[in-house]
PDB file of N, CA and C in Angstrom:
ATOM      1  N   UNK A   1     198.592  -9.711 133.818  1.00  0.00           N
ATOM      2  CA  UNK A   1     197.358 -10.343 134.204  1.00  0.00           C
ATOM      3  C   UNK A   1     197.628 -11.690 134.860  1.00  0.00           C
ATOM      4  N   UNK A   2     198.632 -12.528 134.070  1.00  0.00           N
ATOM      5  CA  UNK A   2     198.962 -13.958 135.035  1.00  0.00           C
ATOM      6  C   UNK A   2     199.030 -13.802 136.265  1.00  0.00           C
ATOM      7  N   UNK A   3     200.068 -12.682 136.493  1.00  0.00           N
ATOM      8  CA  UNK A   3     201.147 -12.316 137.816  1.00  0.00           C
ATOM      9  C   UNK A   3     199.990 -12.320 138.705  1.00  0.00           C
ATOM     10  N   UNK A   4     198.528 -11.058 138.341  1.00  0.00           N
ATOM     11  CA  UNK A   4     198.094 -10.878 139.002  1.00  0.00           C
ATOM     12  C   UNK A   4     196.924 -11.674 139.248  1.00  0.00           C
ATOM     13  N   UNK A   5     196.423 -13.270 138.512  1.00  0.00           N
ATOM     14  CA  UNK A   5     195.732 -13.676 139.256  1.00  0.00           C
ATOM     15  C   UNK A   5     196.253 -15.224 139.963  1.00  0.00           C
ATOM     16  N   UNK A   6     197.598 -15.154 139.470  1.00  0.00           N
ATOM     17  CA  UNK A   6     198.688 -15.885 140.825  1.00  0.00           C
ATOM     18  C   UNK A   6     198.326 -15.466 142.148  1.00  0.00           C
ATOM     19  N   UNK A   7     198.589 -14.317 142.298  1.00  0.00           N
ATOM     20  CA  UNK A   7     198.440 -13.205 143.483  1.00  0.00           C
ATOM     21  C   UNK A   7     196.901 -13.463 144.271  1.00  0.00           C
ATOM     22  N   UNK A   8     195.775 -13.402 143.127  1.00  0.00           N
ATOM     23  CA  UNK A   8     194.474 -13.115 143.752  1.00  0.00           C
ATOM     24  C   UNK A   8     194.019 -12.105 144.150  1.00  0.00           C
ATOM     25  N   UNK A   9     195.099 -10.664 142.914  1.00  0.00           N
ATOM     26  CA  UNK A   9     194.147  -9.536 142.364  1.00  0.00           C
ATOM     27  C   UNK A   9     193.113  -9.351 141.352  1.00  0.00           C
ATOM     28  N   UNK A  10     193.286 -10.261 140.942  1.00  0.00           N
ATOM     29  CA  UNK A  10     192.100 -10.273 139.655  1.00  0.00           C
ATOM     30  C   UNK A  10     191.687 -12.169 139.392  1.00  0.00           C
ATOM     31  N   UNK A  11     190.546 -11.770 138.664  1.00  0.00           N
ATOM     32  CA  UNK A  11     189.477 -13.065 138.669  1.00  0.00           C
ATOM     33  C   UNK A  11     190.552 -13.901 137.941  1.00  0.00           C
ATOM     34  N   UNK A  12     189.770 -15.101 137.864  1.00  0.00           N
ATOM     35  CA  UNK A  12     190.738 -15.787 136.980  1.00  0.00           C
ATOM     36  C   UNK A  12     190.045 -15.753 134.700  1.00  0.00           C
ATOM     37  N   UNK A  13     189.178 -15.255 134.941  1.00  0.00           N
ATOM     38  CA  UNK A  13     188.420 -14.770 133.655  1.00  0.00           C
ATOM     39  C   UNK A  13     187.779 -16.121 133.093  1.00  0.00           C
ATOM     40  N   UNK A  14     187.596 -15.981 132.079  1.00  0.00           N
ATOM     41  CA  UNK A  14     187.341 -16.585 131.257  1.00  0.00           C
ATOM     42  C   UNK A  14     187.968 -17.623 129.671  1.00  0.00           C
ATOM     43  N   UNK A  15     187.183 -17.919 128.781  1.00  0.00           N
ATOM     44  CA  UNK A  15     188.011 -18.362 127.900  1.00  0.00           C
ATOM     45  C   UNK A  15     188.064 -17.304 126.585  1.00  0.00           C
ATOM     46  N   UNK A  16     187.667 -16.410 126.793  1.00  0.00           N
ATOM     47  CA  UNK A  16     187.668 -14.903 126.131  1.00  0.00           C
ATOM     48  C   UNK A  16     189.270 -14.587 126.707  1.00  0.00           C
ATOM     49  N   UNK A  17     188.676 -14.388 128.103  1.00  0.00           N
ATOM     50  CA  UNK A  17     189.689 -13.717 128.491  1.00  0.00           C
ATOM     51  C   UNK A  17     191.358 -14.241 128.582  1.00  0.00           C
ATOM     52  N   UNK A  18     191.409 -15.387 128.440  1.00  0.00           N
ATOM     53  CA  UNK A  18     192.673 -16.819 128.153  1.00  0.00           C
ATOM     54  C   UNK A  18     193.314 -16.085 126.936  1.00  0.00           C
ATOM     55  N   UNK A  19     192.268 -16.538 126.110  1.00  0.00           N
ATOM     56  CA  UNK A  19     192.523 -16.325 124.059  1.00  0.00           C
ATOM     57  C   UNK A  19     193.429 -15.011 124.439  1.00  0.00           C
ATOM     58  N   UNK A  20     192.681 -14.003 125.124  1.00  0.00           N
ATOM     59  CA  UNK A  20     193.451 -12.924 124.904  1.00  0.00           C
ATOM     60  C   UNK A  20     194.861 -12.892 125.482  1.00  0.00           C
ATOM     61  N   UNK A  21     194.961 -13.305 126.395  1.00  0.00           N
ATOM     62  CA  UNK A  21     196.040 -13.302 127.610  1.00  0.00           C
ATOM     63  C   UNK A  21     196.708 -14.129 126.580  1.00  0.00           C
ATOM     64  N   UNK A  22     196.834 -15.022 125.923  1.00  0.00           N
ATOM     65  CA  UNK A  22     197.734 -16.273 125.508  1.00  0.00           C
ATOM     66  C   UNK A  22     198.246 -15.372 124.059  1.00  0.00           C
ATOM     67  N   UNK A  23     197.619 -14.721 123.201  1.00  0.00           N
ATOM     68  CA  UNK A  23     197.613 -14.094 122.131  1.00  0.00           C
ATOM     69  C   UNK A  23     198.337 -12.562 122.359  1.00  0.00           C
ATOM     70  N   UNK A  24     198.132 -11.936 123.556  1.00  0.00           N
ATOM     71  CA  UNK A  24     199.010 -10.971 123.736  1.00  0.00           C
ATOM     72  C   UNK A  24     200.363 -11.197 123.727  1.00  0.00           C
ATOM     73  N   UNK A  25     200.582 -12.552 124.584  1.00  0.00           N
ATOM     74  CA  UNK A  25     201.742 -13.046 125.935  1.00  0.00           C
ATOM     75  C   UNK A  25     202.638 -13.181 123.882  1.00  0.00           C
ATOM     76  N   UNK A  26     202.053 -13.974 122.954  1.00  0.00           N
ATOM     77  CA  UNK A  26     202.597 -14.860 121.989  1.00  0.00           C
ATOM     78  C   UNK A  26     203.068 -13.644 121.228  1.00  0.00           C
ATOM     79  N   UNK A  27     202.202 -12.501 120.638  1.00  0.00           N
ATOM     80  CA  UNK A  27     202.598 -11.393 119.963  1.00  0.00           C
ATOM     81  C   UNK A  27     203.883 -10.496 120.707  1.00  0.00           C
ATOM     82  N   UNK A  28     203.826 -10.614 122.069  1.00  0.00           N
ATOM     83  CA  UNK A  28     205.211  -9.353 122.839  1.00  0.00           C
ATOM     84  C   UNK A  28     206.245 -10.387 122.515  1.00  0.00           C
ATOM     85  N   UNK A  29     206.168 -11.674 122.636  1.00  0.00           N
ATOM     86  CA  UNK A  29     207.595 -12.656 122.341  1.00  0.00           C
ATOM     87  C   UNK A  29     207.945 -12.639 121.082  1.00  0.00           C
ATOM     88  N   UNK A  30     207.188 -12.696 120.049  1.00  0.00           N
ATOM     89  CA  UNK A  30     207.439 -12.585 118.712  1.00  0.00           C
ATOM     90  C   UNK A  30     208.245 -11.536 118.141  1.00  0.00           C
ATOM     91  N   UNK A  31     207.353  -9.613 118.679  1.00  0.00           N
ATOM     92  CA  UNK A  31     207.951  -8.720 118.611  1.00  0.00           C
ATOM     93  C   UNK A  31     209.816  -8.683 119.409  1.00  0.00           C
ATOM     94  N   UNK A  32     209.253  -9.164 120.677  1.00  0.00           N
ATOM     95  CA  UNK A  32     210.642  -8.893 121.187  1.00  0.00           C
ATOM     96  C   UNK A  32     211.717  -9.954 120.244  1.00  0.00           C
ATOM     97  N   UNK A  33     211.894 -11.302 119.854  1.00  0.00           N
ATOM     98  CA  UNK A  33     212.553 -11.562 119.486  1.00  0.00           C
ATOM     99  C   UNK A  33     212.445 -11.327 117.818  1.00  0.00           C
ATOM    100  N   UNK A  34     212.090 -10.926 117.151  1.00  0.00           N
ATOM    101  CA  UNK A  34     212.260  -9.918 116.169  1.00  0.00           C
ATOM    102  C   UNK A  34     213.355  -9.089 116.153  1.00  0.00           C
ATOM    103  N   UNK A  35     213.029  -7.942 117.656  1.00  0.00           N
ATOM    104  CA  UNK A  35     213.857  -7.057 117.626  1.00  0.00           C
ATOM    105  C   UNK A  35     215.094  -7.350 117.734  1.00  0.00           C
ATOM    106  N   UNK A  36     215.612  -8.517 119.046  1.00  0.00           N
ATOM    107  CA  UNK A  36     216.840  -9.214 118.930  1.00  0.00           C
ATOM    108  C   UNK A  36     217.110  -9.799 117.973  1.00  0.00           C
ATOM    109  N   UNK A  37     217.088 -10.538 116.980  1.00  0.00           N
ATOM    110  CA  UNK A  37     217.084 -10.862 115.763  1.00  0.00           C
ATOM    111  C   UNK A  37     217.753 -10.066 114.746  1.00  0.00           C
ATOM    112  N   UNK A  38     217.446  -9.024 114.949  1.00  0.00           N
ATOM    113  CA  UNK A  38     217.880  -7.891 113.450  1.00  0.00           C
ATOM    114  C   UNK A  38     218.797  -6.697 114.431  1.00  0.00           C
ATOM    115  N   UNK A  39     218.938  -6.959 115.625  1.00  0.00           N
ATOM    116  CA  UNK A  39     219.520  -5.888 116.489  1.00  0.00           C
ATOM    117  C   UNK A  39     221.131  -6.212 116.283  1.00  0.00           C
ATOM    118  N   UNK A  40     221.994  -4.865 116.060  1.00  0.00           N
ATOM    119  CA  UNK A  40     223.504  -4.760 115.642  1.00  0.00           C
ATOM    120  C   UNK A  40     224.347  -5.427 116.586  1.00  0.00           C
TER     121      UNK A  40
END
């Protein structure tokens, strides 16, 4: 969603739509370094 309203494919939203974007972006970094974390 950033990428694409860098670009000026999509709106720039709202503060709904932020919370979410910022709360997704925070949960995939968490997961991913999790996985590196405990990875052999």
């Amino acid at each position: 969603y950033i990428a694409d309203c860098a670009v000026g494919s999509e709106p720039t939203g709202n503060l709904t739509t932020w919370t979410w974007v910022s709360t997704n972006r925070h949960l995939t970094k968490v997961v991913d370094d999790l996985a590196t974390l405990f990875a052999p």
